[in-house]
Protein backbone atom coordinates (compact mmCIF):
# COMPACT_ATOMS: atom_id res chain seq x y z
CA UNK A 1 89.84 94.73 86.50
CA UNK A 2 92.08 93.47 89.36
CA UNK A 3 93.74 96.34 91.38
CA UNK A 4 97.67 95.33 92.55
CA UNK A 5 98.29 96.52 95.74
CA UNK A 6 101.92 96.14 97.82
CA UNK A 7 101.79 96.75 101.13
CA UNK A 8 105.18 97.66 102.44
CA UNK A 9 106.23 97.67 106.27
CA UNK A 10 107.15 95.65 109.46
CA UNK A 11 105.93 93.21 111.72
CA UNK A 12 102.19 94.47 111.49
CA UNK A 13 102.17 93.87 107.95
CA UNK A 14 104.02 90.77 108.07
CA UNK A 15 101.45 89.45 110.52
CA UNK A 16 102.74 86.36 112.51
CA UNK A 17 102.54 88.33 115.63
CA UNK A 18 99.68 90.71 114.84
CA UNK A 19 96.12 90.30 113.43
CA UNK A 20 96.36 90.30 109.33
CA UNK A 21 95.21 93.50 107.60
CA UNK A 22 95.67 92.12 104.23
CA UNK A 23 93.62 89.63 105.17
CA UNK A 24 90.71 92.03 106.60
CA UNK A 25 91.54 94.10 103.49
CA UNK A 26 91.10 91.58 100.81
CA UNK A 27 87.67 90.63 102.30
CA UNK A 28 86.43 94.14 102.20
CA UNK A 29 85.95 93.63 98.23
CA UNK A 30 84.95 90.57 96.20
CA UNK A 31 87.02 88.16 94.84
CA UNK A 32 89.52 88.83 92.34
CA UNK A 33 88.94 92.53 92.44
CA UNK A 34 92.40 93.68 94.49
CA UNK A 35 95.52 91.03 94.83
CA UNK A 36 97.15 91.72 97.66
CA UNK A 37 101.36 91.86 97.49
CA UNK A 38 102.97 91.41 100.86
CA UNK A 39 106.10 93.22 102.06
CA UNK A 40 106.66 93.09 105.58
CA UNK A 41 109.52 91.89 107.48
CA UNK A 42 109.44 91.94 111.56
CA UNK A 43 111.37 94.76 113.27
CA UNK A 44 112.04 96.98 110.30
CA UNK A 45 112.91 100.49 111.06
CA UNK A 46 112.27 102.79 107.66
CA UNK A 47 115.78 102.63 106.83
CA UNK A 48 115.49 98.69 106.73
CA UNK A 49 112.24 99.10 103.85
CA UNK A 50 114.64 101.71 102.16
CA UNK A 51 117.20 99.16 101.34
CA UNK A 52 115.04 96.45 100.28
CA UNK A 53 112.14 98.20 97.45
CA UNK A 54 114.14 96.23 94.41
CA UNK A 55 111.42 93.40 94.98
CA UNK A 56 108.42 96.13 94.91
CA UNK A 57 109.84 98.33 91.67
CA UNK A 58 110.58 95.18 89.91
CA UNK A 59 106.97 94.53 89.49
CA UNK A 60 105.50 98.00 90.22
CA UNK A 61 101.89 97.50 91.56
CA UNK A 62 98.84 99.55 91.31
CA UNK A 63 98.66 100.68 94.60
CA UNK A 64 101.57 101.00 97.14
CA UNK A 65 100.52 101.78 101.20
CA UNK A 66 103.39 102.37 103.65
CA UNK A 67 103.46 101.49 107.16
CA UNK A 68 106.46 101.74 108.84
CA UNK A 69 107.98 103.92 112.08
CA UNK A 70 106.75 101.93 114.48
CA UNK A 71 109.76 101.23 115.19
CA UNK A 72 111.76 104.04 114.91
CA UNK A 73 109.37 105.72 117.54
CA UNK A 74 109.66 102.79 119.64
CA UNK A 75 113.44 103.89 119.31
CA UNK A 76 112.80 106.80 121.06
CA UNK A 77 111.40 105.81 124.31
CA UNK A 78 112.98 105.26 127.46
CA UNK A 79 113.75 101.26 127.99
CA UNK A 80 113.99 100.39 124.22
CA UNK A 81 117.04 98.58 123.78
CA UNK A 82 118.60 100.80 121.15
CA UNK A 83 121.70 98.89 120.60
CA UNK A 84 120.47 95.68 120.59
CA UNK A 85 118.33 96.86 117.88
CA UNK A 86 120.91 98.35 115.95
CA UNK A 87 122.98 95.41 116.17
CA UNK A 88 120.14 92.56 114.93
CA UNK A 89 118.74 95.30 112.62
CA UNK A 90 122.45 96.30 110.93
CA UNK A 91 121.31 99.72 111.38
CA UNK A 92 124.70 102.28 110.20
CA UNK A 93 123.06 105.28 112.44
CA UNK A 94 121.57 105.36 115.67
CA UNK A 95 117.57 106.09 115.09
CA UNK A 96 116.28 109.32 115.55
CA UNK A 97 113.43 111.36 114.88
CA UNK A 98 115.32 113.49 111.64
CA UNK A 99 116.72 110.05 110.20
CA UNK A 100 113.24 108.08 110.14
CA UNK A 101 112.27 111.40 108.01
CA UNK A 102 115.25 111.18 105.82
CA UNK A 103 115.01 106.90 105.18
CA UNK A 104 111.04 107.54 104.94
CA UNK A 105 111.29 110.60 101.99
CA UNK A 106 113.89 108.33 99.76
CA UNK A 107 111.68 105.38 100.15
CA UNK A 108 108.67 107.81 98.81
CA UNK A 109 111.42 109.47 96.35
CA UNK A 110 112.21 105.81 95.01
CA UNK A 111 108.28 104.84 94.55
CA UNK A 112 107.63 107.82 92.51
CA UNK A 113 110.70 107.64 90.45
CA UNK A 114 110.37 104.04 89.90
CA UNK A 115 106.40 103.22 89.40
CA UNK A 116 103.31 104.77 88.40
CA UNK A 117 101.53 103.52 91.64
CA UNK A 118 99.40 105.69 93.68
CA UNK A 119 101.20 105.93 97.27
CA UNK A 120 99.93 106.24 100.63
CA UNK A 121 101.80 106.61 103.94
CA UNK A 122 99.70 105.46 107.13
CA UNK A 123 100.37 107.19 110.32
CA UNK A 124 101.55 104.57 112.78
CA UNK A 125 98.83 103.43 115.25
CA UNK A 126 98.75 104.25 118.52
CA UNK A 127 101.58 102.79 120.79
CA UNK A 128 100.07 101.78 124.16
CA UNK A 129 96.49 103.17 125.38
CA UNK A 130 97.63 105.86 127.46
CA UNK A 131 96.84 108.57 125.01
CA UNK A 132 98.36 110.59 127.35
CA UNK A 133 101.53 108.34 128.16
CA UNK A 134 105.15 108.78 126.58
CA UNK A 135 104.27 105.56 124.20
CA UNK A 136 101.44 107.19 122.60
CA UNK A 137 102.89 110.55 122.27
CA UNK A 138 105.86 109.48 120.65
CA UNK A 139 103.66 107.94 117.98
CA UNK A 140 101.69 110.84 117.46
CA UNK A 141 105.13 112.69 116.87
CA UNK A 142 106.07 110.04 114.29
CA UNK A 143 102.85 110.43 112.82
CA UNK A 144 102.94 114.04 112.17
CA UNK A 145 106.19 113.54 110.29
CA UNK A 146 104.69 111.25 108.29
CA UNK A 147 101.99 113.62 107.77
CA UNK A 148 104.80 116.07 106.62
CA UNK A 149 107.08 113.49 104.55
CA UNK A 150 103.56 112.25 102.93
CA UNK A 151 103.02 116.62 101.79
CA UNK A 152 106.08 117.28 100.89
CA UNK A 153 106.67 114.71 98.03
CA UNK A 154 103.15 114.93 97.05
CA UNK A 155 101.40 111.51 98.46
CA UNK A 156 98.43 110.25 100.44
CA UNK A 157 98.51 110.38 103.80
CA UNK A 158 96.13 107.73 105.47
CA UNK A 159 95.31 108.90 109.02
CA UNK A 160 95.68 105.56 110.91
CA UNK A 161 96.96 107.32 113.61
CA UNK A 162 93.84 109.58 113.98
CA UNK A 163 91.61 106.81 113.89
CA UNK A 164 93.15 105.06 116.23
CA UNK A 165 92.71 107.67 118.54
CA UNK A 166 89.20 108.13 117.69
CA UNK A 167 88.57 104.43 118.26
CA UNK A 168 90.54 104.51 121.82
CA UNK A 169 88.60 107.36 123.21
CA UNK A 170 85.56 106.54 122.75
CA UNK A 171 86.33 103.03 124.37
CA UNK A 172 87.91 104.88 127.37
CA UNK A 173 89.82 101.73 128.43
CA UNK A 174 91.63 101.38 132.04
CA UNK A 175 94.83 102.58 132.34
CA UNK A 176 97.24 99.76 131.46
CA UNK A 177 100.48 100.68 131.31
CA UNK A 178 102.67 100.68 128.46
CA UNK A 179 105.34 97.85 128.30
CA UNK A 180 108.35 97.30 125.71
CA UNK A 181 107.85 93.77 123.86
CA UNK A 182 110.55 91.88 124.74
CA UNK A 183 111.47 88.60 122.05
CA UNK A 184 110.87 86.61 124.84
CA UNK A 185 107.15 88.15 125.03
CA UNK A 186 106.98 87.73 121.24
CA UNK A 187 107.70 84.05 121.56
CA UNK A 188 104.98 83.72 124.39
CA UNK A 189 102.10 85.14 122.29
CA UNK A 190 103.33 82.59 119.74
CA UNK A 191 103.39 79.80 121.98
CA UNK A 192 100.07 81.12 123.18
CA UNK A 193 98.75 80.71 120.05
CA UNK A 194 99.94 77.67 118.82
CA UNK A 195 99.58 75.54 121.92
CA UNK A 196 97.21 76.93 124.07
CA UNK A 197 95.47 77.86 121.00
CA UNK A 198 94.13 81.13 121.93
CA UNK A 199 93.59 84.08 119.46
CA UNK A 200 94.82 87.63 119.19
CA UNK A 201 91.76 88.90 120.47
CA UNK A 202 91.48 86.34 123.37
CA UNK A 203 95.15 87.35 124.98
CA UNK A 204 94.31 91.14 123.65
CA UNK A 205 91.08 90.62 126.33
CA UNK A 206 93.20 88.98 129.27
CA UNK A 207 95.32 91.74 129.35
CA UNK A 208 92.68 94.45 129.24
CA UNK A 209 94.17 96.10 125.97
CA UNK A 210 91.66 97.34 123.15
CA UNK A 211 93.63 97.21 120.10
CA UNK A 212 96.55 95.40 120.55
CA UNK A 213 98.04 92.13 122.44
CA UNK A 214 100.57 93.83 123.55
CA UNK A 215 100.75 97.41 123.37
CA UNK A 216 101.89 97.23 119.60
CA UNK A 217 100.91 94.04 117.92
CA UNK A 218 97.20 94.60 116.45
CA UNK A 219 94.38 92.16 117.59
CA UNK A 220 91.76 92.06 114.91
CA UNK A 221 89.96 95.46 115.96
CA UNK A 222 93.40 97.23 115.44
CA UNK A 223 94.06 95.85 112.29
CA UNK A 224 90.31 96.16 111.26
CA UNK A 225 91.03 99.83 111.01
CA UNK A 226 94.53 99.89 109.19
CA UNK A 227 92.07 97.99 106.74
CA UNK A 228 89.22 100.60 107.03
CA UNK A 229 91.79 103.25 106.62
CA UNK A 230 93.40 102.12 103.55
CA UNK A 231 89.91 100.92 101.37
CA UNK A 232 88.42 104.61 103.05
CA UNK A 233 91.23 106.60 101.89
CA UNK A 234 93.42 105.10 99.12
CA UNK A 235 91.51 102.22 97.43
CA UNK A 236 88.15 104.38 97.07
CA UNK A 237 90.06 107.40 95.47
CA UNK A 238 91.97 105.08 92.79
CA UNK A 239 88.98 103.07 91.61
């Protein structure tokens, strides 16, 4: 029996600038046994995946993972351009921490009213590699209100966040700074890719980073784990 699974987010679940953890997730069981749905659309705060879950309900799914706030924590950091952002993202209120928990609890709200799915929320992964840094805190705050929205209405949680950590740690990589992406730096990776045709994981190297290409973007050893969390602690619970 083929398991339906949406996964619902941003720009690492779309995956033209990050390392594809559908892909990684499909391959973790034969063929035909999940179908993979994807719902991802770059830049998305939680209030952007809020107004657009007609497409999910319409043809509710088995499973339905959530990964979104990357964003919104991004928000929240010095040197994010916040009104830019609100501006290309139509966004009615200016992002903060009690708003992402609002949008993210009517998105859950929605799912369970709407489908019989089995929901999980991921914490965000880590931003930067300065565990210590303002990056990576603020996603570990974002990730502990998922943690909370994900109790409250009764979901999975799917520790991402955690095992990102984990992962990060025990690598011990330098100290590389954390850096907002600019579009213009988005464009380069693609150009990277496409003409000097070098993969995720070969710019992720050249700038000394362990998960990501670019503090945020997931090279294939990021994205292995979003997949490693999801099959660990969603897929494995609902077969």
């Amino acid at each position: 029996m083929t398991t339906r699974i949406a996964c619902l987010g941003d720009s690492l679940t779309r995956a033209q600038i990050s390392a594809d953890y559908l892909d990684l997730l499909g391959r973790r069981h034969p063929t035909g046994d999940v179908r993979l749905a994807r719902f991802g659309v770059n830049g998305d705060f939680a209030h952007n995946l809020l107004q657009r879950l007609d497409a999910v309900v319409a043809d509710p799914p088995d499973v339905i993972t959530v990964l979104i706030g990357t964003n919104d924590a991004r928000a929240s950091l010095a040197g994010y351009p916040v009104e830019q952002a609100m501006k290309r993202k139509q966004l009615p209120d200016r992002p903060s921490a009690g708003w992402f928990q609002q949008c993210l609890g009517a998105v859950v709200a929605r799912l369970r009213a709407e489908t019989d799915a089995t929901i999980g929320l991921l914490s965000i992964p880590v931003l930067g590699q300065q565990l210590d840094g303002a990056a990576a805190q603020a996603s570990l705050a974002y990730s502990r209100m998922i943690a909370e929205v994900a109790a409250t209405n009764e979901v999975a949680y799917l520790p991402l966040h955690e095992r990102q950590t984990e992962e990060l740690r025990r690598a011990d990589p330098s100290p590389t700074p954390y850096r907002e992406v600019t579009p213009a730096a988005a464009i380069g990776v693609l150009v990277q890719r496409a003409v000097l045709r070098r993969s995720l994981d070969t710019i992720s190297r050249r700038r000394g980073l362990v998960l990501t290409t670019d503090h945020i973007h997931q090279n294939s050893r990021g994205a292995a784990l979003i997949a490693e969390v999801i099959d660990a602690c969603l897929l494995t619970q609902s077969a």
